[in-house]
Structures are given as C-alpha cells and as structure tokens.
C-alpha atoms as a PDB file:
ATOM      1  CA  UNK A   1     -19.606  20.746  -8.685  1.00  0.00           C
ATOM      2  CA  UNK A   2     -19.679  22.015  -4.924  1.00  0.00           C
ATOM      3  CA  UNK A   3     -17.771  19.137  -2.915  1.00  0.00           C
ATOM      4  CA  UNK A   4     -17.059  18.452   0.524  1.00  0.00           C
ATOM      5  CA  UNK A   5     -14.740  16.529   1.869  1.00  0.00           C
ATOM      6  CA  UNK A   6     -15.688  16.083   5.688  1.00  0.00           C
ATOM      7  CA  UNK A   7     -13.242  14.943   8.669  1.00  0.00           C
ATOM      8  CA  UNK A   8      -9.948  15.343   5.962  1.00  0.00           C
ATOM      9  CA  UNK A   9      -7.276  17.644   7.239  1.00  0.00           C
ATOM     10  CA  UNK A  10      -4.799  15.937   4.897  1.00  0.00           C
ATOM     11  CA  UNK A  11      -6.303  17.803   1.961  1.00  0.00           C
ATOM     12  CA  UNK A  12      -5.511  14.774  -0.421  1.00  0.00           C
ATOM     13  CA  UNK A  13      -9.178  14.281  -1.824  1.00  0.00           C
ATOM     14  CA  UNK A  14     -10.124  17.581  -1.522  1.00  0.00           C
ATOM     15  CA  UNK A  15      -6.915  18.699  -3.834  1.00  0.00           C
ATOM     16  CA  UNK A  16      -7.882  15.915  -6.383  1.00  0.00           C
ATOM     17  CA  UNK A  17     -11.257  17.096  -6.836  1.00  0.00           C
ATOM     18  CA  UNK A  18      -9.980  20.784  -6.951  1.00  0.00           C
ATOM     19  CA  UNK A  19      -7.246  19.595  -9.900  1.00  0.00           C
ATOM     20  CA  UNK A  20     -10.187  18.810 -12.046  1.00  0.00           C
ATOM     21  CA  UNK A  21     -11.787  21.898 -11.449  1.00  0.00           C
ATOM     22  CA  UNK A  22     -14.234  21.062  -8.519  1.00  0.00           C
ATOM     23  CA  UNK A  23     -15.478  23.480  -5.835  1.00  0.00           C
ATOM     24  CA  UNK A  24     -14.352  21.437  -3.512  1.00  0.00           C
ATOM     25  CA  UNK A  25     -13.664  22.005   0.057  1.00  0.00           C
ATOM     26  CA  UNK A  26     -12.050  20.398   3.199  1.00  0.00           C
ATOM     27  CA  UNK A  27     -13.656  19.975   6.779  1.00  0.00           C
ATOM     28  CA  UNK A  28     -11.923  18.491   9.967  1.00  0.00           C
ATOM     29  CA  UNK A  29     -11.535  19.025  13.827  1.00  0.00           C
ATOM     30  CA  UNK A  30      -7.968  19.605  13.083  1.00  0.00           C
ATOM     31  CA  UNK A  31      -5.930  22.554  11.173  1.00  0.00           C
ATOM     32  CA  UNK A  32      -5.256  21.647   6.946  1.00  0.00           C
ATOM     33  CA  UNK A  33      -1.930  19.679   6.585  1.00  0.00           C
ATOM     34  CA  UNK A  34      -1.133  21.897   3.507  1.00  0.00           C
ATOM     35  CA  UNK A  35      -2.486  25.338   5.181  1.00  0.00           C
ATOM     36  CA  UNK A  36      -4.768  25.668   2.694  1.00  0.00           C
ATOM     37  CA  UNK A  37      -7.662  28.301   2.089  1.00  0.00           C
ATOM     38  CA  UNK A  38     -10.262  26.003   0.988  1.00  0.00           C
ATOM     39  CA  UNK A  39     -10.472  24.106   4.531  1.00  0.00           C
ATOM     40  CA  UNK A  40     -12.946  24.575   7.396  1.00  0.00           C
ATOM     41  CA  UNK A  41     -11.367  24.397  10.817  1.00  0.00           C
ATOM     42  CA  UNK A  42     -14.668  23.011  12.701  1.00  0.00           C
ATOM     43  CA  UNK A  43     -17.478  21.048  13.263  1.00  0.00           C
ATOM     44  CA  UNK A  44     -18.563  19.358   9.765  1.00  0.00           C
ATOM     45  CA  UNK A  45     -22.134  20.548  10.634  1.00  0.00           C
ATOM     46  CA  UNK A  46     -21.308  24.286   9.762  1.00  0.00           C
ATOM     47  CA  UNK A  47     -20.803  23.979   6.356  1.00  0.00           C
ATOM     48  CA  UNK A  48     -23.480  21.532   6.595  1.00  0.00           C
ATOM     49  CA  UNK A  49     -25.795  24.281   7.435  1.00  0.00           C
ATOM     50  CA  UNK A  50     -23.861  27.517   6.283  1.00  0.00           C
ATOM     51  CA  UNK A  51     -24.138  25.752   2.193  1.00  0.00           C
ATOM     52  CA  UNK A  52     -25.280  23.838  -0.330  1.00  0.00           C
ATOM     53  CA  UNK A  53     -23.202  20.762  -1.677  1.00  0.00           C
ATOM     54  CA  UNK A  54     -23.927  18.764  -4.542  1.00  0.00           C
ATOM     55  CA  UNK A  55     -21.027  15.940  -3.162  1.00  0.00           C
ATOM     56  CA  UNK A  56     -19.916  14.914   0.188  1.00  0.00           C
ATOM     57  CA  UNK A  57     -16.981  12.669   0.657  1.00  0.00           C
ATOM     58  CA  UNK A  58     -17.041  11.805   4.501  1.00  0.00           C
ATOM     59  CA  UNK A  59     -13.858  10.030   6.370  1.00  0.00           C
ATOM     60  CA  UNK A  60     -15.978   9.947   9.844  1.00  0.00           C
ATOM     61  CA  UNK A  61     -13.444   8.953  12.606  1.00  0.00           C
ATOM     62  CA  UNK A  62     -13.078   5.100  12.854  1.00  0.00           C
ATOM     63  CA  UNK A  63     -11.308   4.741  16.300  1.00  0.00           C
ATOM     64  CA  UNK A  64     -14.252   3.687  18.098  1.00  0.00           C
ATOM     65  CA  UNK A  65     -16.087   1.942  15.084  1.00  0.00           C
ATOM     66  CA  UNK A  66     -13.221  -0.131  13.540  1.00  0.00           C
ATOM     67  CA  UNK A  67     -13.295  -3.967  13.913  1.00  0.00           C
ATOM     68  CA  UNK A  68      -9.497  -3.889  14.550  1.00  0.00           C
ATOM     69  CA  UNK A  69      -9.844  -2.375  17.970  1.00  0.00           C
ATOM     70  CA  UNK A  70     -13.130  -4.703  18.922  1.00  0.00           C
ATOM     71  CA  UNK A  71     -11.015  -6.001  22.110  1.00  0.00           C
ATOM     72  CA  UNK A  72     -11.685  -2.590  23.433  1.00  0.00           C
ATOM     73  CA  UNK A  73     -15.242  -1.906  22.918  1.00  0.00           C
ATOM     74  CA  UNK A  74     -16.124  -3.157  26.202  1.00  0.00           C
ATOM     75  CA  UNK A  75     -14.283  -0.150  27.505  1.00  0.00           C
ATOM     76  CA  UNK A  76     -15.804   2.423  25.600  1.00  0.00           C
ATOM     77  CA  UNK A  77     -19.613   2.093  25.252  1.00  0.00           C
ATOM     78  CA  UNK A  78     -20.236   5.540  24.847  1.00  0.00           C
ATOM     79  CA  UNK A  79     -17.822   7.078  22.901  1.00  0.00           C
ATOM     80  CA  UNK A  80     -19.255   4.222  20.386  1.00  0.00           C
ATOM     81  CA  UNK A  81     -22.342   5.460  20.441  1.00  0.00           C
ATOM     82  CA  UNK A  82     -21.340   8.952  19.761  1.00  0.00           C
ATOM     83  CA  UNK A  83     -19.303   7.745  16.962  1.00  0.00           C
ATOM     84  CA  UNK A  84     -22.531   5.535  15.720  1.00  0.00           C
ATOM     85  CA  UNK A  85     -24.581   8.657  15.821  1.00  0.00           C
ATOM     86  CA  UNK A  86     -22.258  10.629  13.808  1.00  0.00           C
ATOM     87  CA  UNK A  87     -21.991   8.443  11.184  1.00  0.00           C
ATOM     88  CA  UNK A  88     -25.445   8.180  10.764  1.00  0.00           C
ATOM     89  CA  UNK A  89     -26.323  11.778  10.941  1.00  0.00           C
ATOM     90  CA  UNK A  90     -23.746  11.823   7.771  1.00  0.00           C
ATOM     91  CA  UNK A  91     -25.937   9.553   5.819  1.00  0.00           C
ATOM     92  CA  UNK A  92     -29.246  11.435   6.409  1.00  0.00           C
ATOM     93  CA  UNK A  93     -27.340  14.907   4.600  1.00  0.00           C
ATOM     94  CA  UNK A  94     -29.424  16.287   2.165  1.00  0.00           C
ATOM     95  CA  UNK A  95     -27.004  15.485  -0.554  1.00  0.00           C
ATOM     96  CA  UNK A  96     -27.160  14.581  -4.042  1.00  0.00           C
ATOM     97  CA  UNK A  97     -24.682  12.362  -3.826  1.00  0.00           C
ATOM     98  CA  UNK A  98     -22.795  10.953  -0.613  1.00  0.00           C
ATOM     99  CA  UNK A  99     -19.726   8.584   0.031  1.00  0.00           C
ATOM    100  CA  UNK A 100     -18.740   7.244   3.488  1.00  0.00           C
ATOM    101  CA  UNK A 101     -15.211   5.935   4.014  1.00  0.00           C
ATOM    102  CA  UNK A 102     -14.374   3.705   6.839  1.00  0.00           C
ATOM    103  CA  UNK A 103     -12.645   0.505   7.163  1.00  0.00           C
ATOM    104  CA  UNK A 104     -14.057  -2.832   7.885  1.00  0.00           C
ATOM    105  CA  UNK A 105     -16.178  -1.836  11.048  1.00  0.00           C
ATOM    106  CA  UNK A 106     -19.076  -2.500  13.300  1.00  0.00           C
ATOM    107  CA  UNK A 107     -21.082  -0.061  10.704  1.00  0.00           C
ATOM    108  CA  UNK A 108     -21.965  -2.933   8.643  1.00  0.00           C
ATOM    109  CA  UNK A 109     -24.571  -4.186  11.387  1.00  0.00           C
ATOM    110  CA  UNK A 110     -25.289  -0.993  13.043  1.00  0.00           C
ATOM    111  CA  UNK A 111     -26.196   0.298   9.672  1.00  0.00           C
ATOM    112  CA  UNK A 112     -25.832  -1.376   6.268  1.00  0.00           C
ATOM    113  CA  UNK A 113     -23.542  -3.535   4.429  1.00  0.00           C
ATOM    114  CA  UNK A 114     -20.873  -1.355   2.300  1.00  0.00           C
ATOM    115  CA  UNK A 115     -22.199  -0.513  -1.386  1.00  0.00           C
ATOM    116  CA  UNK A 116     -18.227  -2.025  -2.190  1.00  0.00           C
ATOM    117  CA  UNK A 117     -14.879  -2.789  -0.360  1.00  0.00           C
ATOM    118  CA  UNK A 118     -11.667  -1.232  -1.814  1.00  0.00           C
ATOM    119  CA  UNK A 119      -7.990  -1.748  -1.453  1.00  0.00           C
ATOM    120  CA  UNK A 120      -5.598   0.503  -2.180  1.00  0.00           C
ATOM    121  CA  UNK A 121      -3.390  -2.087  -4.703  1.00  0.00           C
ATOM    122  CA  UNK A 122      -6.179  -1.039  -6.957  1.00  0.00           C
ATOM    123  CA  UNK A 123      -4.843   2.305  -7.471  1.00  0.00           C
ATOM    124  CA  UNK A 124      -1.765   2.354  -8.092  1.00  0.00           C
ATOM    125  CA  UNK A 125      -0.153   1.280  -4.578  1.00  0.00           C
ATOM    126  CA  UNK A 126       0.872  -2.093  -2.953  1.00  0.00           C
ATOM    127  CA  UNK A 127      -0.346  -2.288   0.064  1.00  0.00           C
ATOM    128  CA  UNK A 128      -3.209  -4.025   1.715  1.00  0.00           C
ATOM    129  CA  UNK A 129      -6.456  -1.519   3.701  1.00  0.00           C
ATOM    130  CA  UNK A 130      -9.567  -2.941   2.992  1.00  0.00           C
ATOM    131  CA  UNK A 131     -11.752   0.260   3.064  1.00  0.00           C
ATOM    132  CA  UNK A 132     -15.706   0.616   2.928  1.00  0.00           C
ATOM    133  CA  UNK A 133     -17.543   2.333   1.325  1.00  0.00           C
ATOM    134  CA  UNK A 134     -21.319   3.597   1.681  1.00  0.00           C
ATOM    135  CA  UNK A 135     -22.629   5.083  -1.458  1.00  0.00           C
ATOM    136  CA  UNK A 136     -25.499   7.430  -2.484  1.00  0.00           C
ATOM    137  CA  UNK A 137     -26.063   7.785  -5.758  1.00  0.00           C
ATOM    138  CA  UNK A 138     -22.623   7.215  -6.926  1.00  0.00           C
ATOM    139  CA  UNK A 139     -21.468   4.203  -9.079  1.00  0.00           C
ATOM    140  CA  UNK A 140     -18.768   1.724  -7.915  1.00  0.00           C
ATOM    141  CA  UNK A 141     -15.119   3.003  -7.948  1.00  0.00           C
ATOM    142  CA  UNK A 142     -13.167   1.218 -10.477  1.00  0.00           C
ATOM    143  CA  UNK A 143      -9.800   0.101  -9.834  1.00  0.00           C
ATOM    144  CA  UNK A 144      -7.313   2.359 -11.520  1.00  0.00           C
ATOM    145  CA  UNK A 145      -3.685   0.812 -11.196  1.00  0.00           C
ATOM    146  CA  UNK A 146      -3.827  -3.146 -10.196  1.00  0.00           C
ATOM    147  CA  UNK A 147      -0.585  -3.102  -8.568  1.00  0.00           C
ATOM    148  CA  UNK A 148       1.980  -6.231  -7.507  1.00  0.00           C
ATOM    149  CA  UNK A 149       2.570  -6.431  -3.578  1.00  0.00           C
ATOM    150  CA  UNK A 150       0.453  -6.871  -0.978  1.00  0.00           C
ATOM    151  CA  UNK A 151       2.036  -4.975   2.270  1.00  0.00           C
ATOM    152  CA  UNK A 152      -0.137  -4.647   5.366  1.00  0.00           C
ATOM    153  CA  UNK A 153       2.230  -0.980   5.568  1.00  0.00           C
ATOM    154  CA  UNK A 154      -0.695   0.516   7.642  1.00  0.00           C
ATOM    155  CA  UNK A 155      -1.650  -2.791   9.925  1.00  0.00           C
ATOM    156  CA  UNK A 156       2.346  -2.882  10.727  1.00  0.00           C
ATOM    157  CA  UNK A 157       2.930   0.593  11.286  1.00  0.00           C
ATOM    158  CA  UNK A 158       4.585   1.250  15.178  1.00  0.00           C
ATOM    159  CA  UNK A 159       2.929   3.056  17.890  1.00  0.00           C
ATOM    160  CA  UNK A 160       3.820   6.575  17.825  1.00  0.00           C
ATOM    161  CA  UNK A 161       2.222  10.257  18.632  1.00  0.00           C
ATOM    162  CA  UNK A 162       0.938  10.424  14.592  1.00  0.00           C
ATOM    163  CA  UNK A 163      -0.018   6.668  14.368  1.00  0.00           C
ATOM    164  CA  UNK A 164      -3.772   7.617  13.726  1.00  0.00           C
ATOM    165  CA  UNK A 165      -3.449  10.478  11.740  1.00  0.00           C
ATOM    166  CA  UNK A 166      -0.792   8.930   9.636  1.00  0.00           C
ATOM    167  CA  UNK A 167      -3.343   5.927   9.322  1.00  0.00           C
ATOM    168  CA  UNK A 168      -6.347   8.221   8.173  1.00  0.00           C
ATOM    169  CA  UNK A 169      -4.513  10.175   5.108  1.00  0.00           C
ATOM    170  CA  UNK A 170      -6.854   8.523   1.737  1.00  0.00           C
ATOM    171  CA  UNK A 171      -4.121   7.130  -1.091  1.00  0.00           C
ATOM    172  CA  UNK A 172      -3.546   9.622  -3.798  1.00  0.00           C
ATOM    173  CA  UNK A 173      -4.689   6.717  -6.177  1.00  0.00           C
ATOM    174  CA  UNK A 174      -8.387   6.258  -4.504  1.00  0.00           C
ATOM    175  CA  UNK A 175      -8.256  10.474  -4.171  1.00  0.00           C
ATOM    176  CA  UNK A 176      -7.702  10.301  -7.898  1.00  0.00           C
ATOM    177  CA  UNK A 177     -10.151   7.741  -8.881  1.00  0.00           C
ATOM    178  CA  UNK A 178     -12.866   9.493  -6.706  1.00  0.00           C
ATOM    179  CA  UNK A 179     -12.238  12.466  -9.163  1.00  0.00           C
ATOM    180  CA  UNK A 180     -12.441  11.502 -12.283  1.00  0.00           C
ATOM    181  CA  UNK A 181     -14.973   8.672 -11.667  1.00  0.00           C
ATOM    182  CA  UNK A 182     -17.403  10.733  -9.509  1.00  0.00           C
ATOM    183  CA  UNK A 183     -16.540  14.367 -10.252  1.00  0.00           C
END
C-alpha cells in the first residue's frame, strides 16, 4: 500500500508502516528527524499532486486549532482560519482511505465530531493525550497495550525551544497499532 504520512518529520508512523512492508512516505515543513530518504521536505500538496496514495495519515498543525490554547484565539483570528482551511482541504484528498490526528480542538464544530478519541495508555504507554481522530474509510483503532498510570507527561512538560515539536512526535504504540490495524 502507497502511504503518506503528512506534517510528520519525526518519521515514527511513517517507519511503522514501512516495518510491515508499506510504501509509505513522510511529509512536513521541517527536515526528517532520522534523515531519512523516504521524506518530503515541503508543502504536503506536492506529493498530493506529484502521486497517487491509497492511505494518508495527516498530523495537521494544532497550535492554532487546539482547545488548550482557546485563551488566545482572540489574538489570532487569522492564522485560525488558515489552519481551519488546511485541515479541511486534507479531508477533501482524493484518498481511499484518510485519518486526521489532532487533539481535542475547535475542529469538532468547525467540522465534525471525531470518528473516536484515543489515549495513548491504550498502547502500551502511561500517560494521558486525548487525541482525535477523523476517519475515512478506516475502522476504529483498537487499543493495543491497556497500560497502569495516567501521567499528563505532555500537559506538564516546561516551556522550552522544542516544547511543540517534542509535543507533536505520535507514540510508537498508536504508530504501531495504525500499522497493523489499517495497513
């Protein structure tokens, strides 16, 4: 199957998918955290365009759509719309199958309510980030791992240069159980 992973420069899902012998590919803004070959440096509309994909796995940016910074949204009207409109444009792809990752944000009025809400204790690691997710033609990911402890790791984490990119990389457990449950 020809995947991509859009707006991941971790490499995590794209490396799962790739383990179980997936065409899969990573797209982000920003260079590949593991240098790897099989990542686009760019706009997620050029491979878009440039290929066919019979899975996308989008991460869209959540800074300005994110329900934990709603005591800022007064300050940044556009750059919400922007994101809004880039979101969207990801769920009119023509793809087979699509997922949409973001946590508990404004996207459940401005589009739909999430298809299902995961956390990450359900694969294998105790900590608590509800994450959404928008499915096309994809069944529910099943938890994995049920896991003892219940750490907000992410909520807590100081302020620091990495803080958001540290806070975007997808637990190997979800990477894994996006894998072998979709691939």
């Amino acid at each position: 199957m020809k995947v991509l992973v859009a707006c991941e420069f971790s490499g995590v899902v794209r490396e799962a998918f790739r383990s179980k012998g997936h065409d899969a590919w990573s797209c982000d803004l920003l260079p590949a955290d593991d240098k790897s070959e099989f990542h686009y440096q760019c706009e997620v509309y050029k491979p878009l365009e440039a290929f066919h994909w019979d899975l996308m796995i989008a991460h869209p940016p959540c800074t300005h759509l994110a329900v934990s910074g709603a005591r800022w949204f007064k300050n940044k009207i556009m750059e919400q719309k922007e994101a809004i409109k880039f979101f969207l444009s990801l769920t009119h792809e023509n793809i087979e199958k699509i997922a949409i990752e973001n946590p508990i944000s404004i996207m459940s009025a401005k589009y739909r309510k999430p298809d299902q809400i995961i956390q990450p204790w359900q694969f294998g690691h105790g900590e608590t980030k509800a994450t959404c997710l928008w499915l096309k033609n994809l069944p529910l990911l099943k938890p994995t791992n049920i896991v003892e402890g219940r750490e907000a790791r992410i909520h807590k984490m100081p302020p620091s240069k990495d803080r958001a990119k540290l806070r975007s990389i997808t637990y190997q457990g979800i990477a894994d159980a996006m894998a072998n449950q979709w691939g």
